[in-house]
Protein backbone atom coordinates (compact mmCIF):
# COMPACT_ATOMS: atom_id res chain seq x y z
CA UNK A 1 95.44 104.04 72.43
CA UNK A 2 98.10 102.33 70.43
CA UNK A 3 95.21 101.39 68.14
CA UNK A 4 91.72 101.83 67.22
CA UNK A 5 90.52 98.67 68.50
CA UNK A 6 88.68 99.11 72.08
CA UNK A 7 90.39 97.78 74.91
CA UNK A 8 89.94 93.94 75.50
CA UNK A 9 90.20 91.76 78.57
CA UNK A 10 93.15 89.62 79.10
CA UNK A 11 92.00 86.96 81.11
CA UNK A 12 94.76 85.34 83.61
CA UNK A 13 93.67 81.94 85.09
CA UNK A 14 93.75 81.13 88.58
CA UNK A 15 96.82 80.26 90.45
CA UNK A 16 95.97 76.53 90.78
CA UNK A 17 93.76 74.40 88.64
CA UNK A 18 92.84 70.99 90.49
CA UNK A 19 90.74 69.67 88.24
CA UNK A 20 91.76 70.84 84.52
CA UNK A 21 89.14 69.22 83.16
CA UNK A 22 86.34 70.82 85.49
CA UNK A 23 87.67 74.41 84.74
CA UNK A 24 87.92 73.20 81.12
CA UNK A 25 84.13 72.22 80.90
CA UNK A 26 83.17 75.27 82.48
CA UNK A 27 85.79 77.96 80.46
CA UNK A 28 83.44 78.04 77.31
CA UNK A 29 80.18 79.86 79.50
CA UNK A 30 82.86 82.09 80.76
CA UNK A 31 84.78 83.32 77.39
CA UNK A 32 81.89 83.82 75.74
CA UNK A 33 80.56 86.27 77.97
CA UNK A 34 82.27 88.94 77.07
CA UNK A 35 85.02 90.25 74.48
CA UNK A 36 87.97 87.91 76.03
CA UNK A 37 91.33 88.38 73.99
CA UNK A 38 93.13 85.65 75.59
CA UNK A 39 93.44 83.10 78.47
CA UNK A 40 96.93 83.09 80.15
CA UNK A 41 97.66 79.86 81.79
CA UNK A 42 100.00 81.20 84.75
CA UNK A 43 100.88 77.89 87.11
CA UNK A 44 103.76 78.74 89.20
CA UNK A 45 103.62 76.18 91.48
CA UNK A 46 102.57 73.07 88.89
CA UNK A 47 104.86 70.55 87.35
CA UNK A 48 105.30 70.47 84.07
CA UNK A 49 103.17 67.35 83.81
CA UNK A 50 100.13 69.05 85.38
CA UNK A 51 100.80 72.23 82.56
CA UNK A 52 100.85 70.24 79.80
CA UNK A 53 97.68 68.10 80.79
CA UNK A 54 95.94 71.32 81.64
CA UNK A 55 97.00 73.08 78.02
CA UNK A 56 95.25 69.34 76.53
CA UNK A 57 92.14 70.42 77.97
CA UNK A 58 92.33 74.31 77.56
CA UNK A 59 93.41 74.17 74.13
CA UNK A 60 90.12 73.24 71.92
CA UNK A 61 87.88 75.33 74.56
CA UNK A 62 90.43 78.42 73.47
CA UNK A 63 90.26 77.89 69.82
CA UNK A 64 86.50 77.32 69.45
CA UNK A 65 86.09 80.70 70.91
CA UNK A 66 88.75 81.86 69.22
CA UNK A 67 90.56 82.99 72.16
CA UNK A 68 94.31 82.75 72.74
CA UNK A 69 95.80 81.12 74.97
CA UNK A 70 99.15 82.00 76.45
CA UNK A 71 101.47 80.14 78.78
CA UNK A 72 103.40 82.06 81.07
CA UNK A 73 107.03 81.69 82.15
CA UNK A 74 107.78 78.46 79.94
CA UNK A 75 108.59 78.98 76.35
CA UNK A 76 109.69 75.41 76.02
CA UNK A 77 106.40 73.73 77.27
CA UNK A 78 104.43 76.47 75.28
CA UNK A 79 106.27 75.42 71.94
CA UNK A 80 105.76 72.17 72.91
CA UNK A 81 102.50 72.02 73.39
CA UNK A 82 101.35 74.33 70.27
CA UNK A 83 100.55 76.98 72.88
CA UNK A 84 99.29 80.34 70.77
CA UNK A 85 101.93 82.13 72.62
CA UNK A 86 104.08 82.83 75.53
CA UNK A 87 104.33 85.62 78.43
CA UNK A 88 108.08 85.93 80.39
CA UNK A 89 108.72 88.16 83.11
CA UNK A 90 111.96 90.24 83.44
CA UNK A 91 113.58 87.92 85.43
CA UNK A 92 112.58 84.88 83.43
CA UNK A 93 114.90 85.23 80.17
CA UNK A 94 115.46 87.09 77.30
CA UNK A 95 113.00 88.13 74.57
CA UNK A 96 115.28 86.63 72.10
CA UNK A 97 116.05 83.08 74.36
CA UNK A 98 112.14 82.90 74.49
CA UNK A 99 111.48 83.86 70.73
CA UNK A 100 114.24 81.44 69.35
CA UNK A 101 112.51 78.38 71.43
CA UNK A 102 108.40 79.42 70.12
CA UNK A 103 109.28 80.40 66.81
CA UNK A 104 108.16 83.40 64.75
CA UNK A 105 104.72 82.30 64.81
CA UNK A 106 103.84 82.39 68.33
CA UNK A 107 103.06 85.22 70.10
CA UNK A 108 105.67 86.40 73.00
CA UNK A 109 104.49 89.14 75.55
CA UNK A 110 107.06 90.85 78.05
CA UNK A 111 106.79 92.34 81.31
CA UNK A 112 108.26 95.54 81.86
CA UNK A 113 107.47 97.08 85.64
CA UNK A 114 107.12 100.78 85.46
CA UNK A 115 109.70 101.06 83.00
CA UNK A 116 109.05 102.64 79.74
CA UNK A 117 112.68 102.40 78.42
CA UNK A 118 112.70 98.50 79.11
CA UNK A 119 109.15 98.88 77.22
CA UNK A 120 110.85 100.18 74.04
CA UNK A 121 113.60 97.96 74.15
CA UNK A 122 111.40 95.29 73.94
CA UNK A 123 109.28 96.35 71.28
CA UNK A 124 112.17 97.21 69.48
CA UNK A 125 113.14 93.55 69.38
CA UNK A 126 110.09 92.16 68.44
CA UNK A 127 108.12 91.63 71.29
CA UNK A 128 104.13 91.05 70.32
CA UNK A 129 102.98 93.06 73.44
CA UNK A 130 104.35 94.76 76.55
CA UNK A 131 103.08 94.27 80.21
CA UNK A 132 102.85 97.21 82.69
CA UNK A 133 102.09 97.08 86.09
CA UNK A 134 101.49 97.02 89.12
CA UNK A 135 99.18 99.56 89.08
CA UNK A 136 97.12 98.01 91.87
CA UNK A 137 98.06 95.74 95.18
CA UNK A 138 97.16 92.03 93.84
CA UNK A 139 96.44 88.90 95.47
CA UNK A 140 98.08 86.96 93.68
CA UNK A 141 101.48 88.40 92.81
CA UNK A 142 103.51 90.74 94.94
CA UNK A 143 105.49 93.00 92.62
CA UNK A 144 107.06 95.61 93.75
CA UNK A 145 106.85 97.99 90.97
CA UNK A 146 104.56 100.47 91.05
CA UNK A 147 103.47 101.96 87.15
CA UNK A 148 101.11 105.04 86.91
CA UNK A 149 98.75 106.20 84.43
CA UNK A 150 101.13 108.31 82.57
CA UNK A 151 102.97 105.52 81.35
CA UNK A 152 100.15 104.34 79.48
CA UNK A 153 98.91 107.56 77.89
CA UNK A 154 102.62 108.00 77.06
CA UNK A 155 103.07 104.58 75.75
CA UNK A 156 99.59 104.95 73.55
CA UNK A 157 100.40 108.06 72.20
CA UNK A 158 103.87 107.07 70.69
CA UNK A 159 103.59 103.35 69.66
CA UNK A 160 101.73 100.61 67.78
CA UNK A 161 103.08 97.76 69.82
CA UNK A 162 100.08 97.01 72.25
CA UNK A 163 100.48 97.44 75.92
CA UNK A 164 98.56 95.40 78.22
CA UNK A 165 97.77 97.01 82.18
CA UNK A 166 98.43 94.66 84.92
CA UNK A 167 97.84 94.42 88.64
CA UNK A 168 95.51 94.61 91.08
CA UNK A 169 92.55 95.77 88.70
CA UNK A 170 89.01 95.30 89.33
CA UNK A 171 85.45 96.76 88.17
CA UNK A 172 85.87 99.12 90.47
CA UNK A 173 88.96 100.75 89.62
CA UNK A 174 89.56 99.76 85.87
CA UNK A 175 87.81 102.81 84.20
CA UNK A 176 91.77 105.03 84.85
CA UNK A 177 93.22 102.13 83.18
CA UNK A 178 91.21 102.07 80.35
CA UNK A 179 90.75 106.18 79.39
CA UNK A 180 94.80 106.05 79.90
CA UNK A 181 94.93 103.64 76.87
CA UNK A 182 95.82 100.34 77.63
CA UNK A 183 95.03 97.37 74.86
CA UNK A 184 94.41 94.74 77.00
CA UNK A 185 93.41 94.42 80.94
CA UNK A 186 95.17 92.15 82.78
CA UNK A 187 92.57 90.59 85.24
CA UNK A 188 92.45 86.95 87.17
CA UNK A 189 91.24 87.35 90.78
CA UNK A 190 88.49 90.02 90.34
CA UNK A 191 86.99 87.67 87.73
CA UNK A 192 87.32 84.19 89.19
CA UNK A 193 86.49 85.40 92.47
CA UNK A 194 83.43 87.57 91.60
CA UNK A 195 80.87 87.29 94.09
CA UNK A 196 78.27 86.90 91.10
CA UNK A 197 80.54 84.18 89.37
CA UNK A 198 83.31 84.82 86.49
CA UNK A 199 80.99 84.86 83.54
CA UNK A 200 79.22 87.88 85.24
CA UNK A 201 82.65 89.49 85.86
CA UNK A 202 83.53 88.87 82.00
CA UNK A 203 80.34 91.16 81.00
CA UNK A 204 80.95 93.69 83.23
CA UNK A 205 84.15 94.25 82.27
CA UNK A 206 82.80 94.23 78.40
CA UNK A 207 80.86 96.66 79.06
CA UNK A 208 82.94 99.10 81.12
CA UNK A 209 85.69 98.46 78.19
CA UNK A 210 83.11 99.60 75.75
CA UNK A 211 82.60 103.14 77.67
């Protein structure tokens, strides 16, 4: 791995949140039942109203569990809000666009398909973390890039910036994922939609993170 720190989950919320303040009250059972790095608030489809009133409630749950929490696609409503950091996909903008509007202190994550080389230009510039994936058919986000293991194990093996494995993964299919040396697992449906609920998900992921 690209350090010695196990692998940690990398939670993604659901696509819609209807009632912020219901998923809010309920978020604290869930992070603490397991080793969660970060939340990533990913609402394509809300207005930037409904983000910002979701980040109000999200925010205090995150930082009393000391969990970050990480708005995708929107740089400007993640620096407006004090968000701990943004994630932008490769269509979305630039690393530096998205850096310039969050400021050095916020974390920026990147999304870079199957494609090492995009990887390391990314890093090279600054980026906090890199994104691979898909390694798996997801639910909720068609993509069609397709990463395999190797680009993990290669990734580990020759740099410190951390790469986080996204797509499609579940309980059942994580352990690959994990032995290749990813930093972070990339997860939303296959903990929100756990037959046992998403604070049993959370553990069971833990524990197949800590081998």
């Amino acid at each position: 791995m690209s350090s010695s720190e196990p692998c940690r989950l990398y939670l993604i919320s659901p696509p819609t949140l209807d009632d912020a303040a219901h998923f809010a009250r309920n978020l604290p059972g869930i992070l603490g039942a397991g080793d969660v790095a970060c939340l990533q608030l990913r609402l394509k489809t809300s207005n930037d109203e409904d983000i910002l009133t979701a980040i109000g409630f999200l925010q205090p749950v995150c930082e009393r569990a000391e969990v970050a929490l990480i708005l995708n696609d929107r740089p400007d409503l993640a620096a407006k809000s004090g968000c701990d950091g943004v994630h932008i996909g490769t269509g979305d903008m630039p690393y530096a666009d998205a850096r310039a509007i969050v400021g050095e202190d916020a974390a920026v994550g990147v999304s870079c398909g199957a494609s090492r080389h995009l990887a390391m230009i990314q890093a090279d510039a600054g980026a906090d973390y890199v994104a691979f994936g898909a390694f798996f058919p997801s639910p909720t986000k068609s993509d069609t890039s397709s990463a395999s293991l190797e680009i993990l194990e290669i990734w580990s093996q020759t740099t410190n910036v951390p790469c986080v494995a996204v797509g499609g993964i579940t309980l059942e299919n994580c352990n690959p994922i994990i032995n290749s040396g990813a930093d972070f697992l990339a997860v939303s449906s296959a903990v929100w939609d756990h037959p046992n609920g998403p604070k049993t998900a959370v553990r069971l992921f833990t524990e197949q993170m800590a081998g």
